[in-house]
PDB file of N, CA and C in Angstrom:
ATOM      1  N   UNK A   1       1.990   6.592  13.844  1.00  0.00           N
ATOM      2  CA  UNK A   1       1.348   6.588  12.542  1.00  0.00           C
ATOM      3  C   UNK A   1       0.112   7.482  12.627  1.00  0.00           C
ATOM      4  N   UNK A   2      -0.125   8.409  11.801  1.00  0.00           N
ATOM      5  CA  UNK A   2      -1.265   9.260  12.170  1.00  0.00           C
ATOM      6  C   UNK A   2      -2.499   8.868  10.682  1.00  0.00           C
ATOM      7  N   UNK A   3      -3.234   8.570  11.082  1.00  0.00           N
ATOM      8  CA  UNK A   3      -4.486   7.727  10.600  1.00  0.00           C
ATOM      9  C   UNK A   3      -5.298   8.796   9.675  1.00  0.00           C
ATOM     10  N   UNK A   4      -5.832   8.546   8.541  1.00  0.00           N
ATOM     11  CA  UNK A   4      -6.868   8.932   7.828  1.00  0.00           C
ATOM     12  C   UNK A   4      -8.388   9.063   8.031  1.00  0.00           C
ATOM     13  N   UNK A   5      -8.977   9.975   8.552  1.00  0.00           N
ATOM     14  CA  UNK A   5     -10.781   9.453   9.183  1.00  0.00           C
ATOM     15  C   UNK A   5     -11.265   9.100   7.817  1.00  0.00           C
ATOM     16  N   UNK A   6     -10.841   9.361   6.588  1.00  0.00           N
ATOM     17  CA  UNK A   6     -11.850   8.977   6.020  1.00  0.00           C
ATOM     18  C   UNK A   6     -11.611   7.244   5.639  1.00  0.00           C
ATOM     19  N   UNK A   7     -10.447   6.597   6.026  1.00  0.00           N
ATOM     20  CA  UNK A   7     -10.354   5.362   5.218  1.00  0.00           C
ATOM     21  C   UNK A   7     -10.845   4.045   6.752  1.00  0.00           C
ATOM     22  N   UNK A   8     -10.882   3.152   6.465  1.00  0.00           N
ATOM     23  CA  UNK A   8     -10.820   2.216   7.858  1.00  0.00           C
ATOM     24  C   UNK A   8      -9.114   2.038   8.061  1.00  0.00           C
ATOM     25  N   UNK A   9      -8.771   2.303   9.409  1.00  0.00           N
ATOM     26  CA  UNK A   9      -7.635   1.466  10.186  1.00  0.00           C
ATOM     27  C   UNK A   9      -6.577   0.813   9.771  1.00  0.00           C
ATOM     28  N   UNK A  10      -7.419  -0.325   9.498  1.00  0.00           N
ATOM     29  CA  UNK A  10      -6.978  -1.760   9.261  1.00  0.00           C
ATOM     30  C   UNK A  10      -6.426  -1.623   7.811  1.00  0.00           C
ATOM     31  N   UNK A  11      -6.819  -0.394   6.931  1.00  0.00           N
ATOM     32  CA  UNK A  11      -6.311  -0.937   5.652  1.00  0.00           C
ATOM     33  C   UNK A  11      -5.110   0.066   5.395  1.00  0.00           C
ATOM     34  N   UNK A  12      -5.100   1.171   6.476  1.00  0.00           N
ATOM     35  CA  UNK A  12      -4.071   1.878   6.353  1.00  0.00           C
ATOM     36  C   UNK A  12      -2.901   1.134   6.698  1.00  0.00           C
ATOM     37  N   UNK A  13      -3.145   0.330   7.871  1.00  0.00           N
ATOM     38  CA  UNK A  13      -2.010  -0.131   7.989  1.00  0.00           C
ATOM     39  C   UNK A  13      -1.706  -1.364   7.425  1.00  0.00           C
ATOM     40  N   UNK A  14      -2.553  -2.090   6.785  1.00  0.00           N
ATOM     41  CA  UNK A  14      -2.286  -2.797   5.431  1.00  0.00           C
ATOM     42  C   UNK A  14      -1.285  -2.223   4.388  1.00  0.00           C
ATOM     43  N   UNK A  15      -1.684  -1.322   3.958  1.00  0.00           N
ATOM     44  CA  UNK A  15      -1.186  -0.229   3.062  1.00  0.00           C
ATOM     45  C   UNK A  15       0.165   0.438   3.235  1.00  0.00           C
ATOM     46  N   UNK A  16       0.520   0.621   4.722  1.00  0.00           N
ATOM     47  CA  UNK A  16       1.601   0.769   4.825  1.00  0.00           C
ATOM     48  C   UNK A  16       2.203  -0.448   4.842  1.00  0.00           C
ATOM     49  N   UNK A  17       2.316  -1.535   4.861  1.00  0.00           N
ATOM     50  CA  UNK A  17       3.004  -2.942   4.737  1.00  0.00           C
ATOM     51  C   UNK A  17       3.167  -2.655   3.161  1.00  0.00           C
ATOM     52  N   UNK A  18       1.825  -2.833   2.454  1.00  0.00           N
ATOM     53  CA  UNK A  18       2.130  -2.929   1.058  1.00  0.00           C
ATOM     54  C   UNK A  18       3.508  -1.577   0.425  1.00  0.00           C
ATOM     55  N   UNK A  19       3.717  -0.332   1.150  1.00  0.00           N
ATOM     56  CA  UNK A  19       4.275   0.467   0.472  1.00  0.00           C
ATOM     57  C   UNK A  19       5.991  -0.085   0.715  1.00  0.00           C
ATOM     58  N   UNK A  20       5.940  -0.770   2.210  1.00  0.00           N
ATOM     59  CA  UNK A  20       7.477  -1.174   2.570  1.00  0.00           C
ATOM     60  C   UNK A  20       7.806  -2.046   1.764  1.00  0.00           C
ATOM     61  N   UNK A  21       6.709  -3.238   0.993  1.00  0.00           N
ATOM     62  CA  UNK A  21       6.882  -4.042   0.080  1.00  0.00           C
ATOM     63  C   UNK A  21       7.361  -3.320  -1.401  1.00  0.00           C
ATOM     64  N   UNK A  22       6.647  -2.818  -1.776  1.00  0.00           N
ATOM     65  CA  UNK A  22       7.244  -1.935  -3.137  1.00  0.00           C
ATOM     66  C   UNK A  22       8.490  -1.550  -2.861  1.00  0.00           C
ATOM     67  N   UNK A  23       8.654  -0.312  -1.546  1.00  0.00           N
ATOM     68  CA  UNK A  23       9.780   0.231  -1.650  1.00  0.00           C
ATOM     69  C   UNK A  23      11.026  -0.593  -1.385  1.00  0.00           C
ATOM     70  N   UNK A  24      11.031  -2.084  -1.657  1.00  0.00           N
ATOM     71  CA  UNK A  24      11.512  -3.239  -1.334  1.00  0.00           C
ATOM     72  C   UNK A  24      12.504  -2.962   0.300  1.00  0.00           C
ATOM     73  N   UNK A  25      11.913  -2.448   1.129  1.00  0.00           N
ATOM     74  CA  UNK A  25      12.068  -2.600   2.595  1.00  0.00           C
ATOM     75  C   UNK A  25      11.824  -3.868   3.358  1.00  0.00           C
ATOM     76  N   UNK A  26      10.790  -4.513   2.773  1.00  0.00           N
ATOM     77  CA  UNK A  26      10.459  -5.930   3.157  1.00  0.00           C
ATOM     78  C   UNK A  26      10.439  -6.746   1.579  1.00  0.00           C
ATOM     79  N   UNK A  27      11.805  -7.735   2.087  1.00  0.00           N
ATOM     80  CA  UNK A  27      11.709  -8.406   0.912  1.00  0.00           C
ATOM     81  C   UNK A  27      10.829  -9.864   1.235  1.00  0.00           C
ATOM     82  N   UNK A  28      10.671 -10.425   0.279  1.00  0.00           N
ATOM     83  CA  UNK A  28      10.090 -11.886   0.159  1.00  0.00           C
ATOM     84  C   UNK A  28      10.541 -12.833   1.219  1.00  0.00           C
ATOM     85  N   UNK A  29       9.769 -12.992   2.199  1.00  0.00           N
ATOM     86  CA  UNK A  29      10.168 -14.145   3.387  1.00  0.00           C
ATOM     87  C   UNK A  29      10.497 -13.460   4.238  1.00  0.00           C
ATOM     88  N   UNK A  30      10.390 -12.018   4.347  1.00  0.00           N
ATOM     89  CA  UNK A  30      10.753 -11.278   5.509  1.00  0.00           C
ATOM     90  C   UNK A  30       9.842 -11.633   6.789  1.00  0.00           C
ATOM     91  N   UNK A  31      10.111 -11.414   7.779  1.00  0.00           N
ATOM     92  CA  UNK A  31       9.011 -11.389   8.924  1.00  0.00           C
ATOM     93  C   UNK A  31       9.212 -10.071   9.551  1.00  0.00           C
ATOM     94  N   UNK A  32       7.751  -9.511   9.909  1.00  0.00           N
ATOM     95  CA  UNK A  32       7.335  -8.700   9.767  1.00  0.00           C
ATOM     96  C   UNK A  32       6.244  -8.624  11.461  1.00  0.00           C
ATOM     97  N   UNK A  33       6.411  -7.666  12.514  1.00  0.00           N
ATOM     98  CA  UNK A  33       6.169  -7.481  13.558  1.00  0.00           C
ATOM     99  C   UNK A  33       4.615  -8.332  13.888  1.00  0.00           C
ATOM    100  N   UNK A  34       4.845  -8.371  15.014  1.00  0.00           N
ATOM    101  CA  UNK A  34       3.791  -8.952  15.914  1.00  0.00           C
ATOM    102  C   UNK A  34       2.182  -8.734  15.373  1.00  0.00           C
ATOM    103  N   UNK A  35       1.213  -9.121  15.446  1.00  0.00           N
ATOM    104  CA  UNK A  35       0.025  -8.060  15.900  1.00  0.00           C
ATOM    105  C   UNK A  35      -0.278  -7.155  16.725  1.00  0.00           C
ATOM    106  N   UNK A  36       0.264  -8.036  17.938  1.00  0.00           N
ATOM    107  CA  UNK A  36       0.471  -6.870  19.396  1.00  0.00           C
ATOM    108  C   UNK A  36       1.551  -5.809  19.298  1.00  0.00           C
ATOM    109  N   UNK A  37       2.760  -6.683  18.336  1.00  0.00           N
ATOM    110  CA  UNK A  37       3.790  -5.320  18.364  1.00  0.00           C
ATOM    111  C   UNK A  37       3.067  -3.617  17.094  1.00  0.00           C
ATOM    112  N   UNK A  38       2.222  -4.393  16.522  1.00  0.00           N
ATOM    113  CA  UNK A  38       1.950  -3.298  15.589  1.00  0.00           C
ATOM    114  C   UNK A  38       0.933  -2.661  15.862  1.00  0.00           C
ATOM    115  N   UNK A  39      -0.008  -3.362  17.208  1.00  0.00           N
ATOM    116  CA  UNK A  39      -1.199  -2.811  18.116  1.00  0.00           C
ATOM    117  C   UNK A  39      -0.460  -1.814  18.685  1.00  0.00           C
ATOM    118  N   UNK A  40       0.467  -2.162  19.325  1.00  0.00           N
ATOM    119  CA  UNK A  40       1.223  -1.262  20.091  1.00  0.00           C
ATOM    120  C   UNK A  40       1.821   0.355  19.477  1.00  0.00           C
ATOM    121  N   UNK A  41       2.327  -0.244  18.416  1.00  0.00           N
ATOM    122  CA  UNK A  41       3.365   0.815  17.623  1.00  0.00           C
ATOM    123  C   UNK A  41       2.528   1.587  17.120  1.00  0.00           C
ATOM    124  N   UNK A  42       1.284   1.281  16.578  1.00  0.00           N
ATOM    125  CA  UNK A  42       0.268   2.621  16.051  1.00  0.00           C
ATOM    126  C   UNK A  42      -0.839   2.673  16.984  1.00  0.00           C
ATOM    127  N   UNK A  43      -0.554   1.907  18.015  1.00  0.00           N
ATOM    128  CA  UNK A  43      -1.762   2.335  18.860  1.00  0.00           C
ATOM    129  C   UNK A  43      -3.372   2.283  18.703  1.00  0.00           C
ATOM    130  N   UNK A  44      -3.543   1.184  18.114  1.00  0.00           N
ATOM    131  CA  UNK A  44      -4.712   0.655  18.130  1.00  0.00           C
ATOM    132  C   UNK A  44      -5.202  -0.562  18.717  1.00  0.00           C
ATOM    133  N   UNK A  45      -6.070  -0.616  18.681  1.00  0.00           N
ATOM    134  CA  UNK A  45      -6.705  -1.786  19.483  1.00  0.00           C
ATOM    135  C   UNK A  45      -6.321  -3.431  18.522  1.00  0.00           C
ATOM    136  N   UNK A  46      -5.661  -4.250  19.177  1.00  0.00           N
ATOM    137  CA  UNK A  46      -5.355  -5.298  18.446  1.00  0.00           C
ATOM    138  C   UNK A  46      -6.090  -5.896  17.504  1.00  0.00           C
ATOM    139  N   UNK A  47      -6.962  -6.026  17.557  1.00  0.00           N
ATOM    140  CA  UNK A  47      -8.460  -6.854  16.751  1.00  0.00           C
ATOM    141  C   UNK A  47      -8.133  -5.516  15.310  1.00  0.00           C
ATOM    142  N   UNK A  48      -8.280  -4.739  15.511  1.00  0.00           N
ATOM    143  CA  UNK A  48      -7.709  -4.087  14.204  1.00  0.00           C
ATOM    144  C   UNK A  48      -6.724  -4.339  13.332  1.00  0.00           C
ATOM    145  N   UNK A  49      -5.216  -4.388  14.323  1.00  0.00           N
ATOM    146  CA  UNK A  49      -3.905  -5.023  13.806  1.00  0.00           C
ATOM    147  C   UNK A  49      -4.172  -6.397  13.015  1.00  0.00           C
ATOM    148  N   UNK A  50      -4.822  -7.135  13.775  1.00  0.00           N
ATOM    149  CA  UNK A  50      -5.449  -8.523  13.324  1.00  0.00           C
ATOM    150  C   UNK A  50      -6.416  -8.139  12.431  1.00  0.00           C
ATOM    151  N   UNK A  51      -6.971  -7.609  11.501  1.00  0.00           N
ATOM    152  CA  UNK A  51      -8.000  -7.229  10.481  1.00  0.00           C
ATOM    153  C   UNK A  51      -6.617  -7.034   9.625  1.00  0.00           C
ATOM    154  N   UNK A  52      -5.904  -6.265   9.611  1.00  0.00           N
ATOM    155  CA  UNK A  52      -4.896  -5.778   8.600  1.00  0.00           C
ATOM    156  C   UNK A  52      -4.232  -6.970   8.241  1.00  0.00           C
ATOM    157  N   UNK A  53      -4.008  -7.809   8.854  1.00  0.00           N
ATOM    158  CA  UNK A  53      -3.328  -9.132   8.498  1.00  0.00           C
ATOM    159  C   UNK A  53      -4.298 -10.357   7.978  1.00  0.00           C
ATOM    160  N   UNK A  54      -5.202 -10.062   8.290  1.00  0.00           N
ATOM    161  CA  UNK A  54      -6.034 -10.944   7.525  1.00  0.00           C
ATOM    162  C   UNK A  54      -6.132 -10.045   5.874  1.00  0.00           C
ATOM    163  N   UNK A  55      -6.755  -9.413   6.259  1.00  0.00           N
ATOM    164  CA  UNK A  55      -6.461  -8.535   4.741  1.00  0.00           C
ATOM    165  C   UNK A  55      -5.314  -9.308   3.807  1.00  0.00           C
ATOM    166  N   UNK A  56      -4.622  -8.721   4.682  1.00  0.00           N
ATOM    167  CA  UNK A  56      -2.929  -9.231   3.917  1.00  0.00           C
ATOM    168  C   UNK A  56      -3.010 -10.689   3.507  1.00  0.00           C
ATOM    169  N   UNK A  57      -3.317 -11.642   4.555  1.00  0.00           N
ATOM    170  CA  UNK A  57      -3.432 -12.604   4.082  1.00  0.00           C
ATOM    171  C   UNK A  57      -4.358 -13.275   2.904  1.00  0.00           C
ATOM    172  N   UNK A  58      -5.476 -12.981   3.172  1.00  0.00           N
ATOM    173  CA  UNK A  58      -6.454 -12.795   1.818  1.00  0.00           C
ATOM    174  C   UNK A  58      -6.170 -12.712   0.686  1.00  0.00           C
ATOM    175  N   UNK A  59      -5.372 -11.630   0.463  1.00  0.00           N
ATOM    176  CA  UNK A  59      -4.473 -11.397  -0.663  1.00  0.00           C
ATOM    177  C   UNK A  59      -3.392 -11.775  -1.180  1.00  0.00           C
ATOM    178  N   UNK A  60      -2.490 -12.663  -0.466  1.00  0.00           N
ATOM    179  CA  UNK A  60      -1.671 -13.974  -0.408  1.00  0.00           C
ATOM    180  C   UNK A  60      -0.356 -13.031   0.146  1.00  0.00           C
ATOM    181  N   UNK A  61      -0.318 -11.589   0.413  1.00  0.00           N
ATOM    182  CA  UNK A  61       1.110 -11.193   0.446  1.00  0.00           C
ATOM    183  C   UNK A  61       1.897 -11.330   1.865  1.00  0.00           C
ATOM    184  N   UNK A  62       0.996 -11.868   2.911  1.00  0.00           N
ATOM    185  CA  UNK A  62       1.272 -12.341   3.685  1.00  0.00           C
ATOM    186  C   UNK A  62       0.959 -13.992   4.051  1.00  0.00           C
ATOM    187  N   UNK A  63       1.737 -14.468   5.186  1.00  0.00           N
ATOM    188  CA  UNK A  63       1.392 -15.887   5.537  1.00  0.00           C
ATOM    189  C   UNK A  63       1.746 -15.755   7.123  1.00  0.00           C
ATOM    190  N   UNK A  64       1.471 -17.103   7.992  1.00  0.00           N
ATOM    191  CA  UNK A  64       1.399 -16.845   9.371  1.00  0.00           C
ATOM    192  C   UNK A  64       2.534 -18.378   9.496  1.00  0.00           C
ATOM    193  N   UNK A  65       3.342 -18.463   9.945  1.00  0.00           N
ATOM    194  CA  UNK A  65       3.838 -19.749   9.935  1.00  0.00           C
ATOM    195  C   UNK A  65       3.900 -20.304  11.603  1.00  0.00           C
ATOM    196  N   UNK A  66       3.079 -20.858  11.755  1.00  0.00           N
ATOM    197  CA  UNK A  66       2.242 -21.322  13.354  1.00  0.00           C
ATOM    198  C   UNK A  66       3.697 -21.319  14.133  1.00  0.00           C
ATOM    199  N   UNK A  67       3.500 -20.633  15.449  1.00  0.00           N
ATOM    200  CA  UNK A  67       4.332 -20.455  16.354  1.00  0.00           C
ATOM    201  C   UNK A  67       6.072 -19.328  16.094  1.00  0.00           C
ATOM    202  N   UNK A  68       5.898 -19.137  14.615  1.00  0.00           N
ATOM    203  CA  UNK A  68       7.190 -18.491  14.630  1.00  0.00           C
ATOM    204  C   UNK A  68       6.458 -17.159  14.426  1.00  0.00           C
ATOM    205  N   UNK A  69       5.704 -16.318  12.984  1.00  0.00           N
ATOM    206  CA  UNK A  69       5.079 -15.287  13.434  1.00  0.00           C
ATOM    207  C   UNK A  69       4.545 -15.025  11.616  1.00  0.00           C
ATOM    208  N   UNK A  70       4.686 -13.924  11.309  1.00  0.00           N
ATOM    209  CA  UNK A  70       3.828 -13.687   9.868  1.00  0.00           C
ATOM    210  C   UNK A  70       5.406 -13.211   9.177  1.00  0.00           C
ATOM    211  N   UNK A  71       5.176 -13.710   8.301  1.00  0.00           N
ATOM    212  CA  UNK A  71       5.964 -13.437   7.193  1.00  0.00           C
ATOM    213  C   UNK A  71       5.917 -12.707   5.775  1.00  0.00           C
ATOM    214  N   UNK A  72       5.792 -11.854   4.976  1.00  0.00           N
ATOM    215  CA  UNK A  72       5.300 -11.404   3.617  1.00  0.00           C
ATOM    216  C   UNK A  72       5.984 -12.747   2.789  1.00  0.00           C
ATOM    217  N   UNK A  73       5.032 -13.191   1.477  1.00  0.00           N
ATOM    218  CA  UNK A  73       5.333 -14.115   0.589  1.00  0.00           C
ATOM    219  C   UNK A  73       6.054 -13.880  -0.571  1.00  0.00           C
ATOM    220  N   UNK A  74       6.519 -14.700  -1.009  1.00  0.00           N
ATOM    221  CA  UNK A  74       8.117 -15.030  -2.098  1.00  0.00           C
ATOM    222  C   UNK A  74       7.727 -14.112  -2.798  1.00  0.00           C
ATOM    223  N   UNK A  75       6.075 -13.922  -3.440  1.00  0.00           N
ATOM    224  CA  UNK A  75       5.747 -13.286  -4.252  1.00  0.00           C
ATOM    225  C   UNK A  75       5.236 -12.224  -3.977  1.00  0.00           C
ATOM    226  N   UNK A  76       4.983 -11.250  -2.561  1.00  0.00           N
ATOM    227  CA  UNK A  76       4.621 -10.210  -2.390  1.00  0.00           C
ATOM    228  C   UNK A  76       4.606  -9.367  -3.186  1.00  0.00           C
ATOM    229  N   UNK A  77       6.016  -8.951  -3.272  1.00  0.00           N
ATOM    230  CA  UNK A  77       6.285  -7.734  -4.444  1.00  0.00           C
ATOM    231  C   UNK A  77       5.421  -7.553  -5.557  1.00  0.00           C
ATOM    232  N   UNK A  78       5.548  -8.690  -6.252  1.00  0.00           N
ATOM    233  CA  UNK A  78       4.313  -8.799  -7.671  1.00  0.00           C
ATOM    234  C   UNK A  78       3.310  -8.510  -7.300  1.00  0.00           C
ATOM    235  N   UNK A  79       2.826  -9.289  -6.254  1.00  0.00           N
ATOM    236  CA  UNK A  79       0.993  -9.211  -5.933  1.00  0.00           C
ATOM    237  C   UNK A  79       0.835  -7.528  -5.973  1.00  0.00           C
ATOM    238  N   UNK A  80       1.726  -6.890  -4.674  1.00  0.00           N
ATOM    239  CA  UNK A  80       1.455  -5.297  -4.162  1.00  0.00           C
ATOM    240  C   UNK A  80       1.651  -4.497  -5.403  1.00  0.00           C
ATOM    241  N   UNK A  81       2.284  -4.937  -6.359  1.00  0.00           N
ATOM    242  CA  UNK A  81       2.713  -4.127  -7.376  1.00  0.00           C
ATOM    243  C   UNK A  81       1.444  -4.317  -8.498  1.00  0.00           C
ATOM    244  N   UNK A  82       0.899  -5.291  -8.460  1.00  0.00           N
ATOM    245  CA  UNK A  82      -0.278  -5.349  -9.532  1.00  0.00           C
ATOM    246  C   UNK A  82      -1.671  -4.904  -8.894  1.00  0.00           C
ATOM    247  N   UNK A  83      -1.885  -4.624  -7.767  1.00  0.00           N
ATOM    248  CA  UNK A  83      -2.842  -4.556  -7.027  1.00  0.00           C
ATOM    249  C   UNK A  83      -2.830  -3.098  -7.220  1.00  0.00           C
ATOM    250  N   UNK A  84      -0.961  -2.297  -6.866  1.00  0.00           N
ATOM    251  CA  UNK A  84      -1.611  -1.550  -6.599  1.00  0.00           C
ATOM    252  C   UNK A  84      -1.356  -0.410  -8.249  1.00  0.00           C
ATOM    253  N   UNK A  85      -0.843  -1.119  -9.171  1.00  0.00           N
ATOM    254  CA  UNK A  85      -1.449  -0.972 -10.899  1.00  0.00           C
ATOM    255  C   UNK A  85      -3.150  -0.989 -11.185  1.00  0.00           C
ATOM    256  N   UNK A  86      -3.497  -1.562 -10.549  1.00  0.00           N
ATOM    257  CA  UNK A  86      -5.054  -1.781 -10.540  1.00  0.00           C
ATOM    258  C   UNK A  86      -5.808  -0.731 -10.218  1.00  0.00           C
ATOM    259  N   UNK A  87      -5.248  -0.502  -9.032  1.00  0.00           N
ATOM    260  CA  UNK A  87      -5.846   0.704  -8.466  1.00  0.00           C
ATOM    261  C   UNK A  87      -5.412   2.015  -9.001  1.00  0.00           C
ATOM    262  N   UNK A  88      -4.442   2.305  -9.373  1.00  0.00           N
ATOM    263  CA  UNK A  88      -3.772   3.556 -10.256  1.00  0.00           C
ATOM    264  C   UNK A  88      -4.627   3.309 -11.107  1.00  0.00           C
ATOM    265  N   UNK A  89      -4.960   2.714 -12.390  1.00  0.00           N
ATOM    266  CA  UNK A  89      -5.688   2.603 -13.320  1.00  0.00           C
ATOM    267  C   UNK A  89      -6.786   2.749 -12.845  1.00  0.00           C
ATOM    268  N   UNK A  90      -7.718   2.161 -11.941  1.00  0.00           N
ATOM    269  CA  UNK A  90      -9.421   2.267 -11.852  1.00  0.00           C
ATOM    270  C   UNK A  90      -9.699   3.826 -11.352  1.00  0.00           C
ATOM    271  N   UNK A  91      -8.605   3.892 -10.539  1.00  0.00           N
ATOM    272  CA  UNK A  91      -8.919   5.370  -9.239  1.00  0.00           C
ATOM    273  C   UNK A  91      -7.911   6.501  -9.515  1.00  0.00           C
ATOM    274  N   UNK A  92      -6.723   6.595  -9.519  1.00  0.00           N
ATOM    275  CA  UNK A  92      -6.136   7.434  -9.597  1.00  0.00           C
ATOM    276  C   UNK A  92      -6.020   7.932 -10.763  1.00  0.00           C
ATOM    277  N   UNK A  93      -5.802   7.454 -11.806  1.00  0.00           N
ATOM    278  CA  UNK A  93      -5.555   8.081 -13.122  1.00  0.00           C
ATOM    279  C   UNK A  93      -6.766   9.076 -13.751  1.00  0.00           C
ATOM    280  N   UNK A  94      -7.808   8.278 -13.525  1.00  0.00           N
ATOM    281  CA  UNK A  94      -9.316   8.480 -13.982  1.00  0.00           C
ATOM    282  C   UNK A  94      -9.146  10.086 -13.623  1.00  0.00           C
ATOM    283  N   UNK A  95      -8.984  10.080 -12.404  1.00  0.00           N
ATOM    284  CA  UNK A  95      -9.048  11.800 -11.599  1.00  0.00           C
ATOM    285  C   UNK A  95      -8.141  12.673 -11.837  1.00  0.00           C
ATOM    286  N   UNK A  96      -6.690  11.848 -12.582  1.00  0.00           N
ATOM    287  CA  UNK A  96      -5.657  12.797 -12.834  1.00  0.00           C
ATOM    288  C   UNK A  96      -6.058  13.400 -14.026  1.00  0.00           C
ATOM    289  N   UNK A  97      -6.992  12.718 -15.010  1.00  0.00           N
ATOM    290  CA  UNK A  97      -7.085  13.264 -16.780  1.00  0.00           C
ATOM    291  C   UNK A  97      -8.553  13.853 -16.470  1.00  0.00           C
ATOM    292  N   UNK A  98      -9.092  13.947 -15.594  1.00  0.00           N
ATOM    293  CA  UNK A  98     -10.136  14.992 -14.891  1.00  0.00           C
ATOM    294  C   UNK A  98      -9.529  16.438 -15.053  1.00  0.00           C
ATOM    295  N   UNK A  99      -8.435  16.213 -13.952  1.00  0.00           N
ATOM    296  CA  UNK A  99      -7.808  17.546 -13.321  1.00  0.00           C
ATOM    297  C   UNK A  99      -7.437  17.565 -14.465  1.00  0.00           C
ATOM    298  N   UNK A 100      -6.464  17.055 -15.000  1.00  0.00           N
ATOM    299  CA  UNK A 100      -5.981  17.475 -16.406  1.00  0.00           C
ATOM    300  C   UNK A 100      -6.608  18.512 -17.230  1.00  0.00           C
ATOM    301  N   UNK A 101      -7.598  17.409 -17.646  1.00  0.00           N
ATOM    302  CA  UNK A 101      -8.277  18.740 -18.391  1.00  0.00           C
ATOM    303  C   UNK A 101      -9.288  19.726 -17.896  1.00  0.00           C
ATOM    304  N   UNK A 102      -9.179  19.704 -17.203  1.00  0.00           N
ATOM    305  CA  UNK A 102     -10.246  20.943 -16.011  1.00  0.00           C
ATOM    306  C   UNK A 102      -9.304  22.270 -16.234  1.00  0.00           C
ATOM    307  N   UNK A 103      -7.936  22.162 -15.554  1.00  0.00           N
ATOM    308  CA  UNK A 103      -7.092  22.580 -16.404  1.00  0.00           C
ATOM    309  C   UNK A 103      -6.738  23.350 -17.161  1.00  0.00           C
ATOM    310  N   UNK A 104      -7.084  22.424 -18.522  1.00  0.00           N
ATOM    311  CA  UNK A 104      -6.794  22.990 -19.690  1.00  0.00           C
ATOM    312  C   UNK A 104      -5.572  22.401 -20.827  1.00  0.00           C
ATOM    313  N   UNK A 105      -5.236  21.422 -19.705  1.00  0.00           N
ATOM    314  CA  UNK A 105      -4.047  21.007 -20.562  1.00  0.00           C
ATOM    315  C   UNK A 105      -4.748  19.686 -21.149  1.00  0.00           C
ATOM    316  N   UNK A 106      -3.336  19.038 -22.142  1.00  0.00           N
ATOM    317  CA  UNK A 106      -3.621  17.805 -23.188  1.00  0.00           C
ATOM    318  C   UNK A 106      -2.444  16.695 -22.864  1.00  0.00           C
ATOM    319  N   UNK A 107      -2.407  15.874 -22.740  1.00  0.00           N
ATOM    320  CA  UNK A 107      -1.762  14.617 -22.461  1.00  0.00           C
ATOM    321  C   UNK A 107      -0.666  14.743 -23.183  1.00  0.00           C
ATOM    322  N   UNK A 108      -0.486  15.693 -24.241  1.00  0.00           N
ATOM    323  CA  UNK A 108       0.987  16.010 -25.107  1.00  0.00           C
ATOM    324  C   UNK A 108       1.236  17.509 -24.313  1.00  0.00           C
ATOM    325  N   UNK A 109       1.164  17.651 -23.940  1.00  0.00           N
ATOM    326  CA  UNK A 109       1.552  18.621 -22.914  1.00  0.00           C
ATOM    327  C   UNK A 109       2.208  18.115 -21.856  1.00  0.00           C
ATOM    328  N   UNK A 110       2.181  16.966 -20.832  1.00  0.00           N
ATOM    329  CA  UNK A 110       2.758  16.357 -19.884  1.00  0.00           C
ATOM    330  C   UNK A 110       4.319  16.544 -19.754  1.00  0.00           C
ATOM    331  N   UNK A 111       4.334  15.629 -21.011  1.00  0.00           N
ATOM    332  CA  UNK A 111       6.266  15.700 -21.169  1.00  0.00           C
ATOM    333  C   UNK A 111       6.583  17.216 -20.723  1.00  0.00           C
ATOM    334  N   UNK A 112       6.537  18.326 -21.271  1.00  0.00           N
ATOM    335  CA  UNK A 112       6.945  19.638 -21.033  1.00  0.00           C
ATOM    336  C   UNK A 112       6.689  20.205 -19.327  1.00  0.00           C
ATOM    337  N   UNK A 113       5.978  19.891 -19.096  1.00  0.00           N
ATOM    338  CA  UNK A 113       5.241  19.560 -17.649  1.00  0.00           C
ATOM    339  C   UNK A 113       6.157  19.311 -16.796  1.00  0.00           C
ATOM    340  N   UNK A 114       6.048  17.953 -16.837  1.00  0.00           N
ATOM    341  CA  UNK A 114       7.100  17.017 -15.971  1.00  0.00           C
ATOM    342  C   UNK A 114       8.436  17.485 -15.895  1.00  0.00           C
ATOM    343  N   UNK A 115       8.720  18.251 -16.914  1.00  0.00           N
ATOM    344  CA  UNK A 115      10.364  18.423 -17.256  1.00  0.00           C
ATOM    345  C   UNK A 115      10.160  20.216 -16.757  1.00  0.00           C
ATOM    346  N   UNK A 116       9.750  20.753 -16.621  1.00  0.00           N
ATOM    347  CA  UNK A 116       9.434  22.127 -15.879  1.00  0.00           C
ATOM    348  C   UNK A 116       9.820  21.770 -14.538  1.00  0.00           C
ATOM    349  N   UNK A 117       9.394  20.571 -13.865  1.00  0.00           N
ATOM    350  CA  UNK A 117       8.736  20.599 -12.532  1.00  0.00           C
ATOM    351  C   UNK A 117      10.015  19.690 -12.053  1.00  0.00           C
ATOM    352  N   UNK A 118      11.055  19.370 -12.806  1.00  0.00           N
ATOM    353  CA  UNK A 118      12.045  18.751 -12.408  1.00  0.00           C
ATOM    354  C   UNK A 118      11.733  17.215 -11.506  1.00  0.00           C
ATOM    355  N   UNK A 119      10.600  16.777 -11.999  1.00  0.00           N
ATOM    356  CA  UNK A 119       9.704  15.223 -11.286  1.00  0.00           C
ATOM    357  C   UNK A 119      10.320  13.892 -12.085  1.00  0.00           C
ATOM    358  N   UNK A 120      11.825  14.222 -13.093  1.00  0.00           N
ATOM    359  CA  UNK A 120      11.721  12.977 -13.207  1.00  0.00           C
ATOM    360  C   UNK A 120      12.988  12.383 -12.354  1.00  0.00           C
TER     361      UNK A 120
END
C-alpha cells in the first residue's frame, strides 16, 4: 500500500476498508484481517493498524467479537456510504464548482461534458 504524507496512516488505511465496503468487497458480517496481519501487509507499525480500527470502530462500521477477530457491521455499507456523502458534499464538491468555474464553465454545461468524456 503506498501511503499519502500528507494524510495520517491510520486513516488511510481506514479508508481503504471503507472503499472495500462501498465497492461491496466486504459485505456486512464479513471478517476482515488481523491487526498484525494488516501491520504486516502495509507495513506499519501495529499501534497504527490498531488506530485504524478504533477509528472504524468509533464509527460503528466495525466491531471486535472477543477471541474470534473484527468483523465490519450489518450496517457498514450505509454508515461508509453516508459518511462518505458527507464528505463529497462538505469537501469535494465545494472544490469541484471552484474549478468549475475558474474554468469557465456552468453547471448546464456538465451534461455535454460528461458525455464528451465518455464518464458515464
Amino acid at each position: 500500500m503506498k501511503f499519502d504524507p500528507n494524510q495520517p496512516i491510520y486513516l488511510q488505511i481506514a479508508e481503504h476498508f471503507c472503499r472495500q465496503i462501498l465497492s461491496k468487497e466486504l459485505a456486512g458480517g464479513a471478517r476482515i484481517p488481523s491487526v498484525r496481519e494488516v501491520a504486516a501487509l502495509t507495513e506499519v507499525n501495529p499501534n497504527t493498524a490498531m488506530r485504524a480500527y478504533h477509528h472504524l470502530q468509533e464509527q460503528g462500521i466495525i466491531e471486535q467479537q472477543r477471541g474470534i477477530g473484527y468483523f465490519t457491521t450489518d450496517n457498514a455499507y450505509e454508515l461508509v456510504l453516508e459518511q462518505q456523502r458527507r464528505e463529497f458534499l462538505s469537501s469535494e464538491l465545494p472544490r469541484f464548482l471552484e474549478k468549475l468555474e475558474q474554468l469557465g464553465y456552468t453547471l448546464e454545461d456538465l451534461p455535454a461534458l460528461v458525455s464528451s468524456q465518455n464518464l458515464r
